[in-house]
N, C-alpha and C. Protein backbone atom coordinates (compact mmCIF):
# COMPACT_ATOMS: atom_id res chain seq x y z
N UNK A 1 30.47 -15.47 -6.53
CA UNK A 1 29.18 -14.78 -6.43
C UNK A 1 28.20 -15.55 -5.54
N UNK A 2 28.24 -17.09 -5.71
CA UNK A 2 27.50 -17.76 -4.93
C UNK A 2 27.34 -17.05 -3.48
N UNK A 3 28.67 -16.76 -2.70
CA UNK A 3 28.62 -16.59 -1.66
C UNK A 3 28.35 -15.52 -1.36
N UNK A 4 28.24 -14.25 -1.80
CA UNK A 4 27.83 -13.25 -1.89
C UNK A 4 26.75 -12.96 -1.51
N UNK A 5 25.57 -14.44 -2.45
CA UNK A 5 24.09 -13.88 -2.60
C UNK A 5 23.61 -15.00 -1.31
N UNK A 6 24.43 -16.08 -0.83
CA UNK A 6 23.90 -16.58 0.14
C UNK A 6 24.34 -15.61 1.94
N UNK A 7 25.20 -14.49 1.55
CA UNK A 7 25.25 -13.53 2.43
C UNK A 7 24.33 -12.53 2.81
N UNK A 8 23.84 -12.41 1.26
CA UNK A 8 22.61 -11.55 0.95
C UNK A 8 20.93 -11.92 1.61
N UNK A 9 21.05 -13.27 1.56
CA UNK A 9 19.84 -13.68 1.62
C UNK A 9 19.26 -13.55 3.24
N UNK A 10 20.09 -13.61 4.38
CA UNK A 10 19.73 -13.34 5.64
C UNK A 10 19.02 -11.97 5.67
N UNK A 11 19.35 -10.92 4.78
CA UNK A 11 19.21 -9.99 5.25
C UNK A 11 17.98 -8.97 3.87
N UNK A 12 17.07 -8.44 3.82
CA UNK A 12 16.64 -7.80 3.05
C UNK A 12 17.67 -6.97 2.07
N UNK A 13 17.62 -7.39 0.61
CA UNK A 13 18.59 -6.65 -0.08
C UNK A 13 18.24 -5.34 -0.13
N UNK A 14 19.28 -4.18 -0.73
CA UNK A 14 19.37 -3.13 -1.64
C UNK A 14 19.65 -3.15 -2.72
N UNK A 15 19.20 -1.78 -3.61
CA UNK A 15 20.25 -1.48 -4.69
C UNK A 15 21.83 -1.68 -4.95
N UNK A 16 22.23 -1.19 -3.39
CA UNK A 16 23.48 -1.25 -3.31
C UNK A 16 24.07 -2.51 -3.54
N UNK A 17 23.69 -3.28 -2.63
CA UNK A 17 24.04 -4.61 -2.15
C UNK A 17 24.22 -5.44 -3.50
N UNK A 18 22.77 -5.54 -4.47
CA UNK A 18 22.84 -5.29 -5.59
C UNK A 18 24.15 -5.55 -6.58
N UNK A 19 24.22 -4.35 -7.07
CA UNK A 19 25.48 -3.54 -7.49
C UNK A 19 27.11 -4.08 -6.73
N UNK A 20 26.88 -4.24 -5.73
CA UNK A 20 28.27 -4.40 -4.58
C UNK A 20 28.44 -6.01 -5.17
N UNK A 21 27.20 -6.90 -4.89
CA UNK A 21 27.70 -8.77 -5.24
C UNK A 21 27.85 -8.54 -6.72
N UNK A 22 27.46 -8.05 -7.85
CA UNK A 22 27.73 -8.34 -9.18
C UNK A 22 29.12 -6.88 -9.61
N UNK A 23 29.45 -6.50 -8.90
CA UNK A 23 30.47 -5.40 -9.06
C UNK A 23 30.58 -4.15 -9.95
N UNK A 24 29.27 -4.09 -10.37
CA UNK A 24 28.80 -2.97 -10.78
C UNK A 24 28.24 -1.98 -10.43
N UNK A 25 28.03 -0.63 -10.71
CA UNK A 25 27.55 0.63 -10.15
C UNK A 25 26.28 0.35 -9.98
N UNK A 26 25.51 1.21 -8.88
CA UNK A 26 24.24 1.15 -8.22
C UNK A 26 23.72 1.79 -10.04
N UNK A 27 24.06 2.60 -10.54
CA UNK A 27 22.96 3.63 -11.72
C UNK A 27 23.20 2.59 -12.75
N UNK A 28 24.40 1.41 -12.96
CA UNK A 28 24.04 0.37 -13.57
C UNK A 28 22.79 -0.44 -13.38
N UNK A 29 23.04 -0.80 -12.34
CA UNK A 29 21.58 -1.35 -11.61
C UNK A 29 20.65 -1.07 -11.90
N UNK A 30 20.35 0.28 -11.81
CA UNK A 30 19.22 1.24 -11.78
C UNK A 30 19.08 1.33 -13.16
N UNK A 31 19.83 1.19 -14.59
CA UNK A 31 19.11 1.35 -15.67
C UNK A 31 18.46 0.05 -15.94
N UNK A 32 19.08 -1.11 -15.45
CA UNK A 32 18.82 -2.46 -15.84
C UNK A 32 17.63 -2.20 -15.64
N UNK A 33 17.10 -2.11 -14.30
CA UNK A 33 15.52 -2.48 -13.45
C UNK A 33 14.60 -1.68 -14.61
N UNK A 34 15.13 -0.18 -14.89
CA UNK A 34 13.76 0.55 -15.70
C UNK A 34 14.11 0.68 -16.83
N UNK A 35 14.79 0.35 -17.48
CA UNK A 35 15.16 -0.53 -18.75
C UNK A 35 15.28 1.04 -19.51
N UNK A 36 15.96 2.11 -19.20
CA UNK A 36 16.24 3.56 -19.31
C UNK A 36 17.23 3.58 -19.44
N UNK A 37 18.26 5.00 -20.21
CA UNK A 37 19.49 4.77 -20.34
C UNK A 37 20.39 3.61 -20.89
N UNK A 38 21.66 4.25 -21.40
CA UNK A 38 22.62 3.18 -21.68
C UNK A 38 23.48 2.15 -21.19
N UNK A 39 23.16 1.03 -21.92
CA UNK A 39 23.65 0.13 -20.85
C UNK A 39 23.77 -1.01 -22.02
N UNK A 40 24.46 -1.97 -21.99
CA UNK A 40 25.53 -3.02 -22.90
C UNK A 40 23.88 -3.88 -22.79
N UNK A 41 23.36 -5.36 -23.68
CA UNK A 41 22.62 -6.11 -23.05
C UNK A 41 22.83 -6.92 -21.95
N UNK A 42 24.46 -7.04 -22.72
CA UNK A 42 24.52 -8.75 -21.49
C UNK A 42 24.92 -7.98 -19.99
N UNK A 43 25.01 -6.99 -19.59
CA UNK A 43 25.33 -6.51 -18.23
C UNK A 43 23.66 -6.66 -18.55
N UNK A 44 22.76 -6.22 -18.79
CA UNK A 44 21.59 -5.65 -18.44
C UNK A 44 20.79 -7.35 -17.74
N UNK A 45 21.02 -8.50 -18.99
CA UNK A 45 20.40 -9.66 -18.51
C UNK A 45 20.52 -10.01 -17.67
N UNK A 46 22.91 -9.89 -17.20
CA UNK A 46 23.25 -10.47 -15.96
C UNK A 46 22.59 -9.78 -14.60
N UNK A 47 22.07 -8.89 -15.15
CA UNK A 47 21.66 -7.62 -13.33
C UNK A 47 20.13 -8.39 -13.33
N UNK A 48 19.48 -8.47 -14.42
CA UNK A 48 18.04 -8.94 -14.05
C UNK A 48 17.85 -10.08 -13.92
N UNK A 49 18.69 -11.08 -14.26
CA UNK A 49 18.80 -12.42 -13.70
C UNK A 49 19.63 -13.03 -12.39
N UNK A 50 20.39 -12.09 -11.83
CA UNK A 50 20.55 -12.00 -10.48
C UNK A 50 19.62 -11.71 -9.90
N UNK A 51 18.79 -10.63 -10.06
CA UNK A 51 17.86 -9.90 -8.80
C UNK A 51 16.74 -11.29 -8.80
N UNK A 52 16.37 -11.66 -10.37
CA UNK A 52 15.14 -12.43 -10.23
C UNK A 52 15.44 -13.84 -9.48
N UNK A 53 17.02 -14.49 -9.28
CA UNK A 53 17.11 -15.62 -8.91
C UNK A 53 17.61 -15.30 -7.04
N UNK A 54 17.87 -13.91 -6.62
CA UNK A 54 17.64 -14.05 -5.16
C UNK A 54 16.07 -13.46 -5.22
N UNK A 55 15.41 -13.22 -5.39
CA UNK A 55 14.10 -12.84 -5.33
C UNK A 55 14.09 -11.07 -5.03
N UNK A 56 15.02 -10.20 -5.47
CA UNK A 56 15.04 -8.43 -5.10
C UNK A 56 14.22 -7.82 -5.83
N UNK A 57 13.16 -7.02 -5.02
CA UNK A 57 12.14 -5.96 -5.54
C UNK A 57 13.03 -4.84 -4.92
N UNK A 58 12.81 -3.67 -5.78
CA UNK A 58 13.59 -2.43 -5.66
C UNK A 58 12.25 -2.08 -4.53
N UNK A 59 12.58 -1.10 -3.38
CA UNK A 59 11.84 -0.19 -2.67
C UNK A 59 10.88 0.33 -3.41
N UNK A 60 10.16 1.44 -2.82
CA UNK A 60 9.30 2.37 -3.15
C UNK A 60 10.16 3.69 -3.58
N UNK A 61 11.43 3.76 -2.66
CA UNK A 61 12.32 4.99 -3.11
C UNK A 61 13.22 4.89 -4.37
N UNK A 62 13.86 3.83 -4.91
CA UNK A 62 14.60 3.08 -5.43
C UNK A 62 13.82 3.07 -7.02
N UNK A 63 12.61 2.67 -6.40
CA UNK A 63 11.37 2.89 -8.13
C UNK A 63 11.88 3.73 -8.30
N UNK A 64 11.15 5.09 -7.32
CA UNK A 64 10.65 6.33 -7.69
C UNK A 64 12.06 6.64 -8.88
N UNK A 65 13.10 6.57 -8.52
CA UNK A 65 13.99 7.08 -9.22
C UNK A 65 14.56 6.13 -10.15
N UNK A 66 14.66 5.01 -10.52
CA UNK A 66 14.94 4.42 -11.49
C UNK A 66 13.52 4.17 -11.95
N UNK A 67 12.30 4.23 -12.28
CA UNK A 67 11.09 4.31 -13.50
C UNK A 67 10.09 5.60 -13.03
N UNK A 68 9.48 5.80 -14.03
CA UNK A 68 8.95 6.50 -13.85
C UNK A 68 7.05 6.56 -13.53
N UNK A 69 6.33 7.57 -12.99
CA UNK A 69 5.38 7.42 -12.64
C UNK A 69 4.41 6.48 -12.98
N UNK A 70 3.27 5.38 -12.41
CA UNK A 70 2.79 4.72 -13.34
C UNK A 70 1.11 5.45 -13.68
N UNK A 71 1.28 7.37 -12.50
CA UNK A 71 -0.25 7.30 -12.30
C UNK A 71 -1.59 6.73 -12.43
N UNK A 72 -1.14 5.08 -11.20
CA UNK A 72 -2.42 4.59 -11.04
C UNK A 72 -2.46 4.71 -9.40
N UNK A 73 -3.65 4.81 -8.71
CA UNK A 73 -3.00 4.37 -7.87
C UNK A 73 -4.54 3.15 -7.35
N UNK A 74 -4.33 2.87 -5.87
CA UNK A 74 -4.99 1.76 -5.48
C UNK A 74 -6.23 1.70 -4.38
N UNK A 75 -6.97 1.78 -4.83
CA UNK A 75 -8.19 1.62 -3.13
C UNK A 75 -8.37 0.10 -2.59
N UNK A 76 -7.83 -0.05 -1.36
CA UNK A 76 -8.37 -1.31 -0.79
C UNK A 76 -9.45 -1.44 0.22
N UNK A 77 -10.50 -2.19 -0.36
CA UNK A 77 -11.63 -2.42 0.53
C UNK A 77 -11.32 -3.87 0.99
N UNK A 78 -12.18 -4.18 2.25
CA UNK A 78 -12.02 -5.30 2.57
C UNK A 78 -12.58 -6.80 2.01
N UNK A 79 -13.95 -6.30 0.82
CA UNK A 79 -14.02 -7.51 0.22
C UNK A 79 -15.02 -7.04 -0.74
N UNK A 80 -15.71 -7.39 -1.95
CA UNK A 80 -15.86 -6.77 -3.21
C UNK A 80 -17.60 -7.26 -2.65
N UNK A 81 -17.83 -7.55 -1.68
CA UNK A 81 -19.73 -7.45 -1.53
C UNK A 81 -19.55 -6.37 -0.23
N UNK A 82 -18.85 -5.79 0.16
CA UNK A 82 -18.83 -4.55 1.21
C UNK A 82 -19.51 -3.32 0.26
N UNK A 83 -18.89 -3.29 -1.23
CA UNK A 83 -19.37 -2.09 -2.31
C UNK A 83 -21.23 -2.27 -1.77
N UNK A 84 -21.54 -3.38 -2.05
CA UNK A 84 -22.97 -3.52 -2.35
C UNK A 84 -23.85 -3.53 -1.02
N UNK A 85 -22.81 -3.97 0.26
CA UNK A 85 -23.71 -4.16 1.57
C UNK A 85 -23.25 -2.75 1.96
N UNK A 86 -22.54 -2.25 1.81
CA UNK A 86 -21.95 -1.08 2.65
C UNK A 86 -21.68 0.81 1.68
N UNK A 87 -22.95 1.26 1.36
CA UNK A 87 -22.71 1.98 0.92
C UNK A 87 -21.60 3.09 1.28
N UNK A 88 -20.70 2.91 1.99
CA UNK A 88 -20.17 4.24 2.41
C UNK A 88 -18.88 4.30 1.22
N UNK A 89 -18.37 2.60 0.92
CA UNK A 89 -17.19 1.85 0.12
C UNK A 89 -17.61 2.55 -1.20
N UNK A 90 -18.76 2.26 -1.55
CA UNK A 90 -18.85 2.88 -2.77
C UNK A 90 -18.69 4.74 -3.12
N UNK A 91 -19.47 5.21 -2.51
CA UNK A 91 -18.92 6.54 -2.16
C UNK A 91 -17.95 6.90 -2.29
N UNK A 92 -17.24 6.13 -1.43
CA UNK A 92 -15.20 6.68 -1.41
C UNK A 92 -14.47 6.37 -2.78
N UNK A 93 -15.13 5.44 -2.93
CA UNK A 93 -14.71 5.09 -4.21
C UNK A 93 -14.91 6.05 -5.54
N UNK A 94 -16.47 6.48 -5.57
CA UNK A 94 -16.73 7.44 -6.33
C UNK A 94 -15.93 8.75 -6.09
N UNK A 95 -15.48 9.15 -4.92
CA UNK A 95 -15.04 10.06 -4.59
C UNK A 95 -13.17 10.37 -4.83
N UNK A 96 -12.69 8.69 -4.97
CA UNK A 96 -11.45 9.15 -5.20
C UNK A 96 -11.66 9.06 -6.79
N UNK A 97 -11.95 8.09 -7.57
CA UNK A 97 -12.09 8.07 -8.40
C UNK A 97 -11.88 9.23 -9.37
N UNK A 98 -12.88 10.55 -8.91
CA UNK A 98 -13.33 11.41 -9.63
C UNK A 98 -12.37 12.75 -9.02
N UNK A 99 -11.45 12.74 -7.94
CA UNK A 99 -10.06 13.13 -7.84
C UNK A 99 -8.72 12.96 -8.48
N UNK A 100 -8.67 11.09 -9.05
CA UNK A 100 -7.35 10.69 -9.75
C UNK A 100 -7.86 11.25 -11.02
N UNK A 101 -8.97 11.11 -11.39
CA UNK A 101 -9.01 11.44 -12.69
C UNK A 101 -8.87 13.45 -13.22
N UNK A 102 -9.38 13.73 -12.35
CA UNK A 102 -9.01 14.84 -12.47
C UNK A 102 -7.48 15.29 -12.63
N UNK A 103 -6.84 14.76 -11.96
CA UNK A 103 -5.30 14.70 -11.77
C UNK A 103 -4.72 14.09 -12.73
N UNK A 104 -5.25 13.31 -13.89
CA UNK A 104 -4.76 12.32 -14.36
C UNK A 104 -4.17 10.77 -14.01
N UNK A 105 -4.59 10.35 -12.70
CA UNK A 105 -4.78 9.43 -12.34
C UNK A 105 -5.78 8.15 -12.76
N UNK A 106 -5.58 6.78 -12.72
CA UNK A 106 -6.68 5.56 -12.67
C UNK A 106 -6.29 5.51 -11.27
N UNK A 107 -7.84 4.87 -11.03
CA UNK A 107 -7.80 3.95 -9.78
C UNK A 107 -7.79 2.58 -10.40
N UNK A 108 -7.25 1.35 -8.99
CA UNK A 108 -7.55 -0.05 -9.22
C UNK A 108 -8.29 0.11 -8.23
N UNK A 109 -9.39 -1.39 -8.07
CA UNK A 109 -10.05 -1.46 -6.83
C UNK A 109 -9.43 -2.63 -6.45
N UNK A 110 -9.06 -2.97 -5.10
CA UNK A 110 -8.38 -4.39 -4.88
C UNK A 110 -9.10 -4.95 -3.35
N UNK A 111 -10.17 -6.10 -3.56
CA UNK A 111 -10.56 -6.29 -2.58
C UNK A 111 -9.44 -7.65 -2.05
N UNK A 112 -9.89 -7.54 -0.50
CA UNK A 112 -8.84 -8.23 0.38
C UNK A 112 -9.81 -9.26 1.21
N UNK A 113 -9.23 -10.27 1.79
CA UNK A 113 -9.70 -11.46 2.15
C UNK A 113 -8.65 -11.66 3.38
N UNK A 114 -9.14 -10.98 4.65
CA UNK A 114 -8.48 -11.29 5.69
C UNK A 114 -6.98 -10.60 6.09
N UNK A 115 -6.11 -11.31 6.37
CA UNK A 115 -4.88 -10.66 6.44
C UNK A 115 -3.90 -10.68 5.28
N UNK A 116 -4.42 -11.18 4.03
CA UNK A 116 -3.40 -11.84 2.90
C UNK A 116 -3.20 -10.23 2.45
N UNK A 117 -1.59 -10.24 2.25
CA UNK A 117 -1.25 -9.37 1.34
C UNK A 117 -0.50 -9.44 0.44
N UNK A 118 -0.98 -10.64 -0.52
CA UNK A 118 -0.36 -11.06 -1.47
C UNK A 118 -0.44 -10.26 -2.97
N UNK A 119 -2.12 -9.77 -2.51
CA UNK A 119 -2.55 -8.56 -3.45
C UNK A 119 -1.55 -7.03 -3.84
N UNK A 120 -1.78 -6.76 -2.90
CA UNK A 120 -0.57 -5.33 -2.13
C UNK A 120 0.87 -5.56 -2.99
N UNK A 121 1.21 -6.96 -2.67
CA UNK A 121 3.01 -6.70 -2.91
C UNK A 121 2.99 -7.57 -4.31
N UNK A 122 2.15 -7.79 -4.71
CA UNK A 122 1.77 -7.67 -6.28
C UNK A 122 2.13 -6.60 -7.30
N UNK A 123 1.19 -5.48 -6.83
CA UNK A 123 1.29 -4.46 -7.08
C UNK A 123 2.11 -3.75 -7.06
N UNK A 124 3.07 -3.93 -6.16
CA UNK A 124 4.24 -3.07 -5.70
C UNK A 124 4.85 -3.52 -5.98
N UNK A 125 5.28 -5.32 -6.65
CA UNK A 125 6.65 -5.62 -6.79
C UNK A 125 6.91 -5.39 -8.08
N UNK A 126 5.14 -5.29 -9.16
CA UNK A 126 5.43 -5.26 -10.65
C UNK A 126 5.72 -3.49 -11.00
N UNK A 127 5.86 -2.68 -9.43
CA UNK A 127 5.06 -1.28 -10.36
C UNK A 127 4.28 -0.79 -10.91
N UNK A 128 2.82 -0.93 -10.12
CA UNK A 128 1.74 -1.03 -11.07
C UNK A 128 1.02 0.42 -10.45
N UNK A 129 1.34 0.77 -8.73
CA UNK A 129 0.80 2.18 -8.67
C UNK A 129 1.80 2.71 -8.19
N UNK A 130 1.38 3.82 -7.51
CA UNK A 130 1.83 5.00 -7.08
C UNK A 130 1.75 5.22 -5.86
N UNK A 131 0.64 4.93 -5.42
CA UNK A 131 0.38 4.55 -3.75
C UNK A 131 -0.97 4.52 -3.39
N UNK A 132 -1.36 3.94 -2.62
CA UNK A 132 -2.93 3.32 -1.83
C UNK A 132 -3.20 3.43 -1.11
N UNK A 133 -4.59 3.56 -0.75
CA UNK A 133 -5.89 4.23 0.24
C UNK A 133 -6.37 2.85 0.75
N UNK A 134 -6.25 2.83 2.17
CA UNK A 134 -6.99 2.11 2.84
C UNK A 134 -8.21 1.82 3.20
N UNK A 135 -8.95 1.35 2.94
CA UNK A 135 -10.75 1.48 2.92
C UNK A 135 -11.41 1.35 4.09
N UNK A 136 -10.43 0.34 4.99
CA UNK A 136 -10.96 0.22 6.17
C UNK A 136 -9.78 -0.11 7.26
N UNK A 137 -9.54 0.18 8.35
CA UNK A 137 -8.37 -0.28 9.13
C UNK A 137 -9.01 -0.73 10.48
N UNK A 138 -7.85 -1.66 11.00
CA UNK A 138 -8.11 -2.63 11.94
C UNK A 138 -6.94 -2.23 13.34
N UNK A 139 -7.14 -2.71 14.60
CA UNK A 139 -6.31 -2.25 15.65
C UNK A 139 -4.68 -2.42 15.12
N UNK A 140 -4.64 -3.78 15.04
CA UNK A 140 -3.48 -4.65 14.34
C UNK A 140 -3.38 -4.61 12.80
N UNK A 141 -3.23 -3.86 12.09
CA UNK A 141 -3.53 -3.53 10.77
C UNK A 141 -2.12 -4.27 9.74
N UNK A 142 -2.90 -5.38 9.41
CA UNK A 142 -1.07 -5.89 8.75
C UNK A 142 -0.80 -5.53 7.34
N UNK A 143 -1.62 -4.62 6.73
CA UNK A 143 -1.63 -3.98 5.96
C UNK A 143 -0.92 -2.97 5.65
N UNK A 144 -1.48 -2.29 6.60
CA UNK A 144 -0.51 -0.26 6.79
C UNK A 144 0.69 -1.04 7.34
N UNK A 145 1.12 -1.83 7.98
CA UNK A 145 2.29 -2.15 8.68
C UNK A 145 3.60 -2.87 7.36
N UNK A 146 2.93 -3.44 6.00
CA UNK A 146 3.27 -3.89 5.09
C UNK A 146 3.50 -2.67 4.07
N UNK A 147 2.75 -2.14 3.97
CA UNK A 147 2.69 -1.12 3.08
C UNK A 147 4.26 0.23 3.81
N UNK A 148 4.37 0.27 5.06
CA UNK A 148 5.07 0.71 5.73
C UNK A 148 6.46 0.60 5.49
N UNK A 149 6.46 -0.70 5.79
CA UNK A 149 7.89 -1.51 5.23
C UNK A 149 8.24 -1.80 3.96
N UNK A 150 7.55 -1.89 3.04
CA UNK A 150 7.73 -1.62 1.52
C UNK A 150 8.37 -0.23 0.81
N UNK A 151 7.70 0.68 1.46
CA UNK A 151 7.83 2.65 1.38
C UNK A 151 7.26 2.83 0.26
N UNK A 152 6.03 2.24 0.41
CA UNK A 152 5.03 2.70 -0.89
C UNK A 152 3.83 4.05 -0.18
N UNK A 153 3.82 4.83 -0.36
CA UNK A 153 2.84 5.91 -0.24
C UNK A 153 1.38 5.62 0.34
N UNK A 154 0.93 5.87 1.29
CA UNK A 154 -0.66 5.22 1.37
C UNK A 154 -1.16 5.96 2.06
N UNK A 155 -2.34 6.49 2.54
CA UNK A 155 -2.91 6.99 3.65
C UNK A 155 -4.41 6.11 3.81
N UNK A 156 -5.02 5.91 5.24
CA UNK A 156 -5.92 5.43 5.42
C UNK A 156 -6.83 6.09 5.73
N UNK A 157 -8.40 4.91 5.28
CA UNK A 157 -9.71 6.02 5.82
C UNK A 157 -10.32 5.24 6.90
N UNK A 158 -9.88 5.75 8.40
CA UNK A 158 -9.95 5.48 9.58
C UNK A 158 -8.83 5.75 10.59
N UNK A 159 -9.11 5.25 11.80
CA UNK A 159 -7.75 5.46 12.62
C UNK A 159 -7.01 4.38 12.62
N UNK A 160 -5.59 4.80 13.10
CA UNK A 160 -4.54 4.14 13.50
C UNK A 160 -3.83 4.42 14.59
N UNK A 161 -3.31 3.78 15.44
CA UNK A 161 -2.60 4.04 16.21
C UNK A 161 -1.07 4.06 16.22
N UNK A 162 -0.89 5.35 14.98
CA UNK A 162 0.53 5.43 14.28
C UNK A 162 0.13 6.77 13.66
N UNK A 163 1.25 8.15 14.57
CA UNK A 163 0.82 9.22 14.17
C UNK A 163 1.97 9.47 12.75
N UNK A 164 2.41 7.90 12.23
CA UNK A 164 3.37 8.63 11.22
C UNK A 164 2.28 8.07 9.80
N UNK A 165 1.24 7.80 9.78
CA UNK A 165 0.47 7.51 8.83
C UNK A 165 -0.58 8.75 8.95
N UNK A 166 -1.18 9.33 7.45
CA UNK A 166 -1.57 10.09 7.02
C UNK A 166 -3.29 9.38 7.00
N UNK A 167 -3.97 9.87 8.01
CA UNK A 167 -5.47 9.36 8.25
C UNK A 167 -6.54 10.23 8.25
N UNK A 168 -7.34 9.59 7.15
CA UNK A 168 -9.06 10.46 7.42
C UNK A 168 -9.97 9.34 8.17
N UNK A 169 -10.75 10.58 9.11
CA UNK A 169 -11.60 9.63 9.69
C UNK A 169 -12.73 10.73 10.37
N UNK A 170 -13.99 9.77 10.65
CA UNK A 170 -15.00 10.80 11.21
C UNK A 170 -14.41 11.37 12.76
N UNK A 171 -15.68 11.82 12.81
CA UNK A 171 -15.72 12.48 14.56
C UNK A 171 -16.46 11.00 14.93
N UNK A 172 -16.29 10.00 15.26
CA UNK A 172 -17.06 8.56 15.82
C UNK A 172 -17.80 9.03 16.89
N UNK A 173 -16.33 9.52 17.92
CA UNK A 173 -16.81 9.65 19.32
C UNK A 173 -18.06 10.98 19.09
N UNK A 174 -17.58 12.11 18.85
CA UNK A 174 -18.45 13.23 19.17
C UNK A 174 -20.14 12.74 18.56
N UNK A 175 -19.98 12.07 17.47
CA UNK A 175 -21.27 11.96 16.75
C UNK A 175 -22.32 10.78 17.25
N UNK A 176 -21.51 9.82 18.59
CA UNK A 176 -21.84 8.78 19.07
C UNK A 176 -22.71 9.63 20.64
N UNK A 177 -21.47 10.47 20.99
CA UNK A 177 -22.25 11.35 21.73
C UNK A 177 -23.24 12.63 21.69
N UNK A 178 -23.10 12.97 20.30
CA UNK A 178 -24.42 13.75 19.80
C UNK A 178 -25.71 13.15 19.93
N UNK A 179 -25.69 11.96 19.56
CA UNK A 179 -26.99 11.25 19.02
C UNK A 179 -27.04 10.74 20.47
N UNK A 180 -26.35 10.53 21.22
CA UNK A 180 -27.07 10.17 22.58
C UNK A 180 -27.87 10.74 23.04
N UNK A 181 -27.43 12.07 23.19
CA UNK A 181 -27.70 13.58 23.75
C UNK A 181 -29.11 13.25 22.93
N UNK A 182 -29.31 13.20 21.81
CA UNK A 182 -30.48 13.64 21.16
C UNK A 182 -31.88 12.93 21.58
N UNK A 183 -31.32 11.41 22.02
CA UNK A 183 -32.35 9.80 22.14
C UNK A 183 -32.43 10.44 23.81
N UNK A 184 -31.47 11.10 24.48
CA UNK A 184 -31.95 11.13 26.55
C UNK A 184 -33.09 12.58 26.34
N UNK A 185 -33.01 13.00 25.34
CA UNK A 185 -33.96 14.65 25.20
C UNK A 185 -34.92 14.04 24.95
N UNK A 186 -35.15 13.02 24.46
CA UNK A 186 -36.61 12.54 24.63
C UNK A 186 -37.14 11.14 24.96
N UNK A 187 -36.33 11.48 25.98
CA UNK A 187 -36.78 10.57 27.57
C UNK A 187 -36.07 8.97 26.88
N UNK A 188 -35.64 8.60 25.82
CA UNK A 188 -35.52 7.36 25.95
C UNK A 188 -34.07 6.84 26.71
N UNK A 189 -34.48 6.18 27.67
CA UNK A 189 -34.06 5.61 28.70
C UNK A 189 -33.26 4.26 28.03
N UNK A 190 -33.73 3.37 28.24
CA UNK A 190 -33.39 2.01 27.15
C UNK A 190 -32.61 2.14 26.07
N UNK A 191 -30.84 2.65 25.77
CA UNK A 191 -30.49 2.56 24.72
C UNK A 191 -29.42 1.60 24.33
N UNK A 192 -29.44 0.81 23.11
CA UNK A 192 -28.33 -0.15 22.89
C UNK A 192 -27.77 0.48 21.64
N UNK A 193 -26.47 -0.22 21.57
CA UNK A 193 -25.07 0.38 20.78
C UNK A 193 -24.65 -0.49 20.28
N UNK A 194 -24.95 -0.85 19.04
CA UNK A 194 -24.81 -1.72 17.52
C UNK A 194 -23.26 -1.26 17.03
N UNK A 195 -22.54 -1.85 17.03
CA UNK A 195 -21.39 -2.07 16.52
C UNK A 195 -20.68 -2.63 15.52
N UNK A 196 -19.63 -2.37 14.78
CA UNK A 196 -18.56 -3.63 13.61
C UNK A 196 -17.97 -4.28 14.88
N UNK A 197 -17.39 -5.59 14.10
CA UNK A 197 -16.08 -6.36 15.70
C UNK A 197 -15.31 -4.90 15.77
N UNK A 198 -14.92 -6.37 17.11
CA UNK A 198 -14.22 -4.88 17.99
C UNK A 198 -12.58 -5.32 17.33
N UNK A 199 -12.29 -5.74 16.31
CA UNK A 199 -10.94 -5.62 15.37
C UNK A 199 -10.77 -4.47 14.20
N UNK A 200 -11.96 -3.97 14.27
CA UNK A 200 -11.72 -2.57 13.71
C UNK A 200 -11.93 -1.84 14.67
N UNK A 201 -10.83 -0.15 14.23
CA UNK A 201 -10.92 0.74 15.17
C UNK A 201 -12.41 1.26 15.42
């Protein structure tokens, strides 16, 4: 087996892979992880003490079907004094909020500190949501790009330059050029353009 899991380790595991080094069926596997169905103990310990000693988190697809829903899901803002400097965070917040719940959903709120996404695959490695809203996105977004490669569910509120992500976002441009239009109608000449960095879209 040793050699098996040091074959394993170059490469991102599966279920399969899984199942294939300890010689048991993938739906063996699959009851171990969501602790569902019949299954002996000591197969069950040996499957969860393999996965935990190469380090294997099941996918986002792999959950879905071995546990079941946890309806929570996740809003990430970029840092927990944006709520208080930046009214728009709070808003969205109020706004999904009062959608999951309708649905039977919780929200978490999970503020972020730079590029760490230690938060994110927290969440995703214990099963704790369902999938997460981006609060704010960046050109280079190592976030949506993490969340991507995981196959956890997310859509963001802003752009991306990735038409396979699911994005809300204003009219920037049109409303940047409305209000121009509005400041040259009465004559002001002299106008400057206040900005976030230019690392958000």
């Amino acid at each position: 087996m040793k050699g098996q899991q040091e074959r394993g380790m170059g490469k991102k595991m599966t279920i399969n892979d899984v199942a294939e080094a300890l010689g048991v069926s993938v739906s063996t596997v699959s009851r171990a992880i969501s602790g569902k169905g019949r299954i002996g103990e000591a197969t069950r310990r040996r499957v969860l003490d393999f996965i935990e000693e190469i380090g294997y988190h099941p996918n986002g697809i792999a959950k879905s079907l071995a546990q079941s829903r946890t309806h929570n899901i996740a809003i990430i803002i970029p840092d927990v004094k944006s709520v208080v400097a930046v009214p728009f965070f709070y808003l969205c917040m109020c706004g999904v909020n009062e959608v999951a719940q309708a649905r039977g959903y919780d929200m978490f709120v999970v503020s972020t500190n730079g590029k760490d996404t230690s938060h994110l695959e927290r969440l995703i490695n214990e099963n704790k949501v369902d999938g997460m809203i981006l609060g704010s996105t960046y050109k280079k977004d190592v976030f949506a790009a993490f969340l991507k490669e995981k196959g956890l569910p997310f859509v963001t509120i802003g752009s991306l330059d990735d038409d396979e992500v699911v994005q809300v976002d204003h009219d920037n441009e049109g409303a940047c050029r409305d209000l121009t239009a509005i400041l040259l109608s009465r004559r002001w000449e002299r106008i400057a353009y206040m900005g976030a960095s230019k690392t958000f879209w």
